[in-house]
C-alpha atoms as a PDB file:
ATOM      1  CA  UNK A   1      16.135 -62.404  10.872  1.00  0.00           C
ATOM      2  CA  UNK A   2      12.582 -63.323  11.152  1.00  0.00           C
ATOM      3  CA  UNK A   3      11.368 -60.283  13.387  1.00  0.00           C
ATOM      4  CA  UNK A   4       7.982 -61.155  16.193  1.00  0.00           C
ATOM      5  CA  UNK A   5       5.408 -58.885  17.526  1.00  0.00           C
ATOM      6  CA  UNK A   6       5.939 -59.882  20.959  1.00  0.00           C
ATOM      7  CA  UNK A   7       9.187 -57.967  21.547  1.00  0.00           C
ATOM      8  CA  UNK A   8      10.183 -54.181  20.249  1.00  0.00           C
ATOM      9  CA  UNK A   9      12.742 -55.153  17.317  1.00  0.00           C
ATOM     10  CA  UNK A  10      15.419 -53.556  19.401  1.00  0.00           C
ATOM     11  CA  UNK A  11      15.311 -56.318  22.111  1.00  0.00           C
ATOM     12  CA  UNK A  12      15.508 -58.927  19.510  1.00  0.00           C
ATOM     13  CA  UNK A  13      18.246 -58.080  17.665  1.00  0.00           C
ATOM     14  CA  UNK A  14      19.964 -57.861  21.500  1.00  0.00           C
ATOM     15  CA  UNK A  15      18.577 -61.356  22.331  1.00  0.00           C
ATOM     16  CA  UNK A  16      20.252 -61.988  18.612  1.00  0.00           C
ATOM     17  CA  UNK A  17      23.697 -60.623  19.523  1.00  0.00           C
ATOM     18  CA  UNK A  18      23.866 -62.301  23.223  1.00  0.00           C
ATOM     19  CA  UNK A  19      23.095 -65.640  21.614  1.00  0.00           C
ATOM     20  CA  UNK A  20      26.028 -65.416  19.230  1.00  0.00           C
ATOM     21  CA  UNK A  21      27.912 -64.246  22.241  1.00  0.00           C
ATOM     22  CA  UNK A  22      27.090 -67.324  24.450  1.00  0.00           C
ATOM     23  CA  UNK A  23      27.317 -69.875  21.477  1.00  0.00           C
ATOM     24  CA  UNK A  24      30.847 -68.224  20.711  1.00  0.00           C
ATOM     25  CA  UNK A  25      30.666 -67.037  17.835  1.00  0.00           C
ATOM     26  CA  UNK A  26      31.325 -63.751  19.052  1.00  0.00           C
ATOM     27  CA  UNK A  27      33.891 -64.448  21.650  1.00  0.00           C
ATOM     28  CA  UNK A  28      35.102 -62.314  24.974  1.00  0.00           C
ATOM     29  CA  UNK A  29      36.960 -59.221  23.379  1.00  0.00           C
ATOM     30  CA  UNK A  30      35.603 -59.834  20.013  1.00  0.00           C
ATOM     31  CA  UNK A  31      34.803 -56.912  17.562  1.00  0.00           C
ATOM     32  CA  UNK A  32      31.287 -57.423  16.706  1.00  0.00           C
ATOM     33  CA  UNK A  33      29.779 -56.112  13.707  1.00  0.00           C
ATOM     34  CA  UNK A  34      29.926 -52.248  13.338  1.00  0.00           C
ATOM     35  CA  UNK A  35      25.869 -50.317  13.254  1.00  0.00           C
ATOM     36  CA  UNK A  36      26.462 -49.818   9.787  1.00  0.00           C
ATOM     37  CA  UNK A  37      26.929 -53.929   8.616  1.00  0.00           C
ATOM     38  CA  UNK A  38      24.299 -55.332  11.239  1.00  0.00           C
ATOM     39  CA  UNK A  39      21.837 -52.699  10.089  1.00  0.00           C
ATOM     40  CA  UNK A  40      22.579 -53.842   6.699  1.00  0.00           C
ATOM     41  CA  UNK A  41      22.417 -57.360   7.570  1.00  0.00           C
ATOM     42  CA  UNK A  42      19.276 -57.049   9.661  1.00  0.00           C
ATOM     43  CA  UNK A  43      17.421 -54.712   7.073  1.00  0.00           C
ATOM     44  CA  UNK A  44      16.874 -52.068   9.861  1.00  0.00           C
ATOM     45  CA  UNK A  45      17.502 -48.692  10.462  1.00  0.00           C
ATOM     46  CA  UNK A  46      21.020 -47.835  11.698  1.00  0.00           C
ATOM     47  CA  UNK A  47      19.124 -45.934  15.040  1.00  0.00           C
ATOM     48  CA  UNK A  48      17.302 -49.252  15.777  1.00  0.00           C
ATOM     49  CA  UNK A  49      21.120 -51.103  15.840  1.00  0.00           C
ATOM     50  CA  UNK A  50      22.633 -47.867  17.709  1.00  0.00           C
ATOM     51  CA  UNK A  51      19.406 -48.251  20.461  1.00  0.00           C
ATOM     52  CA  UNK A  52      20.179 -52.254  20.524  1.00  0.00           C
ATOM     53  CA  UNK A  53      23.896 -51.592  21.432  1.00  0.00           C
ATOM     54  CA  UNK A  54      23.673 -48.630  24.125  1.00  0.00           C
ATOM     55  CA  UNK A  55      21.481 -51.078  26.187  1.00  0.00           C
ATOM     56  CA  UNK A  56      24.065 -53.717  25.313  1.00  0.00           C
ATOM     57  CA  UNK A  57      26.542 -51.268  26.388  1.00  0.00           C
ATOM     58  CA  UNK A  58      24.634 -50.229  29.509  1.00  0.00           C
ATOM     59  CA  UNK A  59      24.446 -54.015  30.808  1.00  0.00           C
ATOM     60  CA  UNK A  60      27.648 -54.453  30.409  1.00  0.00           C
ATOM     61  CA  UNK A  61      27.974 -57.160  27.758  1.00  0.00           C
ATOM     62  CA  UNK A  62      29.777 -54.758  25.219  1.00  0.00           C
ATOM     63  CA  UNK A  63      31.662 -51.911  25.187  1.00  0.00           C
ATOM     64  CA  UNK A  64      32.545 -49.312  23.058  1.00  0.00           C
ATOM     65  CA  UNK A  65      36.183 -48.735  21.913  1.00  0.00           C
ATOM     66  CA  UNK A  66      35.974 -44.918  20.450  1.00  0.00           C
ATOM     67  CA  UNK A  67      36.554 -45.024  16.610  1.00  0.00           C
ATOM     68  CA  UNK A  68      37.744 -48.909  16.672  1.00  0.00           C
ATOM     69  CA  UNK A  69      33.602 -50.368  17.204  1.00  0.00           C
ATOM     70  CA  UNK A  70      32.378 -52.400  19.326  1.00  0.00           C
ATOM     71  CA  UNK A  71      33.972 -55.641  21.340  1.00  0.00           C
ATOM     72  CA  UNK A  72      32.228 -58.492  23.411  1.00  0.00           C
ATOM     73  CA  UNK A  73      33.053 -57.377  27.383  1.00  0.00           C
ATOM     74  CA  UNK A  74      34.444 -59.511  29.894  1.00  0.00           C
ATOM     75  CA  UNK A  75      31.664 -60.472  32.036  1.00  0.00           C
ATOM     76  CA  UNK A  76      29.259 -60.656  28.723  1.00  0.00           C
ATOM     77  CA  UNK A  77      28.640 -64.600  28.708  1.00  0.00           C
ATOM     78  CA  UNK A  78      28.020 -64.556  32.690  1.00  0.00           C
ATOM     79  CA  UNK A  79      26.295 -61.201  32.438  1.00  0.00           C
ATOM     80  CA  UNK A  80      23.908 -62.764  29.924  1.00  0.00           C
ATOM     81  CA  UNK A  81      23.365 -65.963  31.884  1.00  0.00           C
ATOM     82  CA  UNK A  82      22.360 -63.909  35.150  1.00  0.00           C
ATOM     83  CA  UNK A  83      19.882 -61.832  32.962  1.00  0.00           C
ATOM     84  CA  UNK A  84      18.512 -64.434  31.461  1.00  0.00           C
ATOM     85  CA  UNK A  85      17.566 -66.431  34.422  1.00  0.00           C
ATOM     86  CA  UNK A  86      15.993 -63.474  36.131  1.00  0.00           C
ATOM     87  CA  UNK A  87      13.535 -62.997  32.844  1.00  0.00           C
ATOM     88  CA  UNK A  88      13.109 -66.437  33.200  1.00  0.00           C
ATOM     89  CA  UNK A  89      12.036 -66.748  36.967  1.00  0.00           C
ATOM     90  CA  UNK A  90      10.448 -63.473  36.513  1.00  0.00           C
ATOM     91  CA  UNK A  91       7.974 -63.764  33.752  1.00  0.00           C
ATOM     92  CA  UNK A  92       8.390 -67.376  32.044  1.00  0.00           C
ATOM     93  CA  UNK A  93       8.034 -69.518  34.772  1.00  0.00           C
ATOM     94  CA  UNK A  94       5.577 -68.102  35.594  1.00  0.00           C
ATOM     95  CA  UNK A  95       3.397 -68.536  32.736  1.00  0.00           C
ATOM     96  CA  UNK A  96       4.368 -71.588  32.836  1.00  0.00           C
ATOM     97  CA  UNK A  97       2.978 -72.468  36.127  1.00  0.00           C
ATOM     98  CA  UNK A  98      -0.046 -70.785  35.353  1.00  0.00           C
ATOM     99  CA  UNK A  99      -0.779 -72.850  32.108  1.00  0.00           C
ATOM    100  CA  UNK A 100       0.176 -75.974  34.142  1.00  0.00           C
ATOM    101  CA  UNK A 101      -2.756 -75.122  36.404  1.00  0.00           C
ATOM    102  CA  UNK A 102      -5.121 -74.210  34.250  1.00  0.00           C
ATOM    103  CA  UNK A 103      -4.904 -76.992  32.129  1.00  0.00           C
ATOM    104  CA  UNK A 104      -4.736 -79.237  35.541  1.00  0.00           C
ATOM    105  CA  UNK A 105      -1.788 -80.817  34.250  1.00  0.00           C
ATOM    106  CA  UNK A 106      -0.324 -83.868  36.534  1.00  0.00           C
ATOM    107  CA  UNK A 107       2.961 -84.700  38.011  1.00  0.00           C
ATOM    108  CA  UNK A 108       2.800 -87.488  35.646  1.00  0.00           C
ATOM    109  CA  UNK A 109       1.916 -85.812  32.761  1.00  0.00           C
ATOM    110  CA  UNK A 110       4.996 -83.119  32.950  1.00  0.00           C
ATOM    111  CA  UNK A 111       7.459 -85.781  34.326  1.00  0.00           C
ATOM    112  CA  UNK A 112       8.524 -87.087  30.974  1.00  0.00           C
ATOM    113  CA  UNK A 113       9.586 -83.191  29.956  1.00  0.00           C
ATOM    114  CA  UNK A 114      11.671 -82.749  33.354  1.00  0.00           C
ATOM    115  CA  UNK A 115      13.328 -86.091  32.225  1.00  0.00           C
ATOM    116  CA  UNK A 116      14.426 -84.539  29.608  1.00  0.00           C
ATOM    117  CA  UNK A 117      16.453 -81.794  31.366  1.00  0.00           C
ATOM    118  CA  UNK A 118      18.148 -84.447  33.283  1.00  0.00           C
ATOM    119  CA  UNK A 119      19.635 -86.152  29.813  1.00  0.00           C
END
């Protein structure tokens, strides 16, 4: 995984894990991969995979099944969603908007990307 400077490595590897939750790949009440194998896959420290999955744990989208791992929760893929679209309102849109006015974009000029959402 190609790791950014805009977000702690922690929060990636989360945003990592709820993608393969909402694409399926991990399922509802699916074992993910133990601290141990997605350190080892990631090339991080085990503490960095143990911080990623107590705030994982802590939002509900995985919980903790003593001495068995790790399993995809219930609620995770709606959980997710609803998270998501907060940090979206909240702090992309946003930005967005205030690109769109500084660059005095036009109704015109944006309507072809809304378009797209519509296909």
């Amino acid at each position: 995984m190609e790791f950014r400077d805009s977000k702690g490595i922690f929060q990636q590897i989360a945003d990592n894990v709820c993608d393969k939750i909402i694409s399926g790949e991990f399922p509802v009440g699916s074992k993910i991969p133990s601290v141990r194998e997605q350190a080892a896959e990631m090339g991080v420290n085990h503490n960095t995979i143990m911080r990623t999955y107590m705030e994982l744990q802590r939002e509900n989208i995985i919980s903790n099944q003593r001495g068995i791992g790790y399993f995809v929760s219930e609620e995770a893929p709606q959980q997710i969603i609803k998270l998501r679209k907060e940090e979206f309102f909240s702090h992309e849109m946003p930005e967005f908007i205030r690109q769109v006015k500084l660059l005095n974009l036009t109704r015109e000029e944006l309507k072809p990307l809304f378009d797209q959402l519509n296909q």
